[in-house]
Protein backbone atom coordinates (compact mmCIF):
# COMPACT_ATOMS: atom_id res chain seq x y z
CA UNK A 1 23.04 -38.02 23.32
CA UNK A 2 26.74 -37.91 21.93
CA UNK A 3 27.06 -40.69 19.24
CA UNK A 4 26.29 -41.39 16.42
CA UNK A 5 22.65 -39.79 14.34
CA UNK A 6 21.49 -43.31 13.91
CA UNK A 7 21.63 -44.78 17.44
CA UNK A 8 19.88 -41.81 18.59
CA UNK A 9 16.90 -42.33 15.81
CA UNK A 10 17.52 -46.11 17.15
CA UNK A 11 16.91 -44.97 20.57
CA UNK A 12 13.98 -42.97 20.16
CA UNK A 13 12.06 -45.60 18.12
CA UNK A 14 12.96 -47.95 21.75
CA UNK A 15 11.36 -45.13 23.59
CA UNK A 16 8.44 -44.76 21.40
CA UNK A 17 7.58 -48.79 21.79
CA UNK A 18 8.08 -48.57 25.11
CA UNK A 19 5.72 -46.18 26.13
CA UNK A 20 3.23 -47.91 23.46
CA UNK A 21 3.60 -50.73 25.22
CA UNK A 22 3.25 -49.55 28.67
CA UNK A 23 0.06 -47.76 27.68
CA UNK A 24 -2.18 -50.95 26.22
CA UNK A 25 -0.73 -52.75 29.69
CA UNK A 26 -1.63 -49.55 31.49
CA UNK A 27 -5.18 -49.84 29.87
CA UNK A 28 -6.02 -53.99 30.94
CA UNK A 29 -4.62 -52.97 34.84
CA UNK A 30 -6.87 -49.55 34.58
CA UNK A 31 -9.67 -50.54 33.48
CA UNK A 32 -10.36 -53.58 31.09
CA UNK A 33 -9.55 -56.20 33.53
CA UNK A 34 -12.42 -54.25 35.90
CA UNK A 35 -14.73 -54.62 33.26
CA UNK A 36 -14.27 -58.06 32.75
CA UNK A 37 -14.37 -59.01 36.37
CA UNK A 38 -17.47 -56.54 36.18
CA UNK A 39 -19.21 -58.90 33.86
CA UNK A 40 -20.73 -62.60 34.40
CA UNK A 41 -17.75 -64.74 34.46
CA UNK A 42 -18.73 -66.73 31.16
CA UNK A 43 -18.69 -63.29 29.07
CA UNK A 44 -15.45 -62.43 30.98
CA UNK A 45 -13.98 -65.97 30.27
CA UNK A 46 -15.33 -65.47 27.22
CA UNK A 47 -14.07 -62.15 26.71
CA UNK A 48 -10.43 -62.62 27.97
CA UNK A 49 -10.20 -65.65 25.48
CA UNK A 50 -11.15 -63.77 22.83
CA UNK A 51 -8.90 -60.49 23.93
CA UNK A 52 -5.80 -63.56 24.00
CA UNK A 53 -7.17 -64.88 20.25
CA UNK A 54 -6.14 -61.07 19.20
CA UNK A 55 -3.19 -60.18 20.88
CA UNK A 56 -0.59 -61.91 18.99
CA UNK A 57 -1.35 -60.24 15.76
CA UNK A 58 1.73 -58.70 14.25
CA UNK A 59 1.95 -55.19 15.08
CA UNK A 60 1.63 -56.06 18.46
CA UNK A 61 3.88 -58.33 18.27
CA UNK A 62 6.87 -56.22 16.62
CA UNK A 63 6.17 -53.54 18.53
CA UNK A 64 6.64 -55.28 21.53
CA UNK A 65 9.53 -57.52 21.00
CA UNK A 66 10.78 -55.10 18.46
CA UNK A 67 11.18 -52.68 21.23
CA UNK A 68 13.26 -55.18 22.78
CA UNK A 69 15.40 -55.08 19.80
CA UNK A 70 15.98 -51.43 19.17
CA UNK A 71 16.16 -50.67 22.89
CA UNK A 72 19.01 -53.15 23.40
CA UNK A 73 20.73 -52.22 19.88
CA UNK A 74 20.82 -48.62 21.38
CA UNK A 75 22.65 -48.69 24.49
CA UNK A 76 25.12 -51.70 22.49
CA UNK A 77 25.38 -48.55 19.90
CA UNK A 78 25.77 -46.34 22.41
CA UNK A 79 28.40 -47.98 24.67
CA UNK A 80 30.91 -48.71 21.32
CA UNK A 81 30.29 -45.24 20.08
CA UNK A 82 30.96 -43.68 23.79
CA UNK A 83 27.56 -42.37 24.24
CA UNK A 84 27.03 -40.03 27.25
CA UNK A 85 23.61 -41.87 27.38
CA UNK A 86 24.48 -45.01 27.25
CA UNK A 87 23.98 -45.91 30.72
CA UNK A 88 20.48 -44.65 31.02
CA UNK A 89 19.29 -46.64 27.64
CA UNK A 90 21.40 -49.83 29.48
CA UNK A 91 18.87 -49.16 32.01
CA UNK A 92 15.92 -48.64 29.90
CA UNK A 93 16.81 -51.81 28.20
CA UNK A 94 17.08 -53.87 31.16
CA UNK A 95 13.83 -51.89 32.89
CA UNK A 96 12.15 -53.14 29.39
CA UNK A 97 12.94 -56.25 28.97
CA UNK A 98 11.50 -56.95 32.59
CA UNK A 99 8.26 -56.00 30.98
CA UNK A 100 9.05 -58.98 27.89
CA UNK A 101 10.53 -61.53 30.88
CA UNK A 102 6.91 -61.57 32.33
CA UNK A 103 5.26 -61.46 29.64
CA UNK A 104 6.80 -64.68 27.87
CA UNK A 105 7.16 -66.33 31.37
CA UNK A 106 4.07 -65.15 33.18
CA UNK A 107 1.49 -63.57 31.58
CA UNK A 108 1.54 -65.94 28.06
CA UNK A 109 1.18 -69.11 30.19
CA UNK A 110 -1.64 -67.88 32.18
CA UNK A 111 -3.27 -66.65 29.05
CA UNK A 112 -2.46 -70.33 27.53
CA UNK A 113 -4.07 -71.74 30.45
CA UNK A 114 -7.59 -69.57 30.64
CA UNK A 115 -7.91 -70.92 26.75
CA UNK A 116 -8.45 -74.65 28.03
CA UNK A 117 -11.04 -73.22 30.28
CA UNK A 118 -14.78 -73.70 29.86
CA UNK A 119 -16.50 -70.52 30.62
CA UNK A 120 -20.08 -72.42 31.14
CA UNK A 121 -18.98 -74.56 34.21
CA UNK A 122 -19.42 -73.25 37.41
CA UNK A 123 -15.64 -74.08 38.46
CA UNK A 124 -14.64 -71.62 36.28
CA UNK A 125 -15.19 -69.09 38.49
CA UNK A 126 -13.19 -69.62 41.36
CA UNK A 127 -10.64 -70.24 38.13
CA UNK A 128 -11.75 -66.78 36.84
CA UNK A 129 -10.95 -64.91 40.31
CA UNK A 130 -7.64 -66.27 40.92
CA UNK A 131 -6.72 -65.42 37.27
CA UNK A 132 -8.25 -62.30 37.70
CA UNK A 133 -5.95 -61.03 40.76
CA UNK A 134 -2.97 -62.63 40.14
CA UNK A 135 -2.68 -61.95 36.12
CA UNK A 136 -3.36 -57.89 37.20
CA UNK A 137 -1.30 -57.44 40.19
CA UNK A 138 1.91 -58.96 38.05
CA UNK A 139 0.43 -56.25 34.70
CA UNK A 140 0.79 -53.68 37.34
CA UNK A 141 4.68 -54.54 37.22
CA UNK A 142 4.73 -55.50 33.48
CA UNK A 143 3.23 -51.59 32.97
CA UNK A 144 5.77 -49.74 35.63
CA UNK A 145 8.69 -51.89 33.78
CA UNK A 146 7.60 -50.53 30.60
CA UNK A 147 7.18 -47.17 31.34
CA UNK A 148 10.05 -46.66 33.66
CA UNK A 149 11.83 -48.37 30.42
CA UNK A 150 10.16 -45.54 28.22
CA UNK A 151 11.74 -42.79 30.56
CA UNK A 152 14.82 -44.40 30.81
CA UNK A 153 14.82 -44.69 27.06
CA UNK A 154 14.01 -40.63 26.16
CA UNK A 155 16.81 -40.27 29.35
CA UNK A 156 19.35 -41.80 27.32
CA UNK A 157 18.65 -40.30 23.81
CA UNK A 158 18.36 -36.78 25.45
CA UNK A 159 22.09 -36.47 26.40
């Protein structure tokens, strides 16, 4: 990458949280949200609750909206130093923040939702199976967005 030493360090660091992040949303659509729907749906209620309880603990939390930050301060860098990468870290930015969008506008209001649930009545698991399916099949983006935002990232710092 032509520019600057920092923005390319910047860069990097975008890439790095990026592919951290796609890999624990590559791990819940690979296998933990099988073994929850694997279990009785009070210990998988019980389970995701608990999994939700943890998540917003701050290095999870900086490293995924801190990757937000770096990736977009790159290609910004980038672009005003004349960066021959600065189009693929645009891209990487805009491929990660896809991966934030749903998160803050699909994934944390599902999550917000399955906290009011009761996992010991037996509605909750026609509750559980809807969550189940829907709340993976949109990780399966969330985890492409972040990855494809990873490559797009190492892309950019590379030239």
């Amino acid at each position: 990458m032509s520019g600057e030493f920092p923005v390319s360090i910047v860069a990097l660091l975008a890439a790095l949280g990026a592919g951290l992040a796609a890999g624990v949303f590559l791990a819940f659509s690979t296998f933990v949200m099988t073994g929850l729907s694997r279990a009785p749906v009070a210990v998988g209620v019980s389970a995701m609750q608990e999994i939700n309880r943890a998540a917003p603990n701050p290095f999870f939390m900086i490293t995924l909206f801190g990757t937000g930050l770096l990736a977009a301060a790159s290609s910004i860098g980038s672009a005003v130093l004349g960066g021959a990468g600065w189009p693929w870290l645009a891209a990487g930015t805009v491929s990660y923040l896809v991966c934030l969008v749903l998160t803050a506008t699909y994934h944390v209001p599902r999550n917000n939702a399955l906290m009011l649930v009761d996992p010991g009545v037996p509605a909750t698991a026609a509750a559980w199976r809807t969550y189940l399916l829907e709340w993976t099949r949109m990780n399966h983006v969330r985890t492409l967005s972040a990855a494809l935002g990873c490559l797009l990232l190492i892309m950019g710092w590379s030239r």
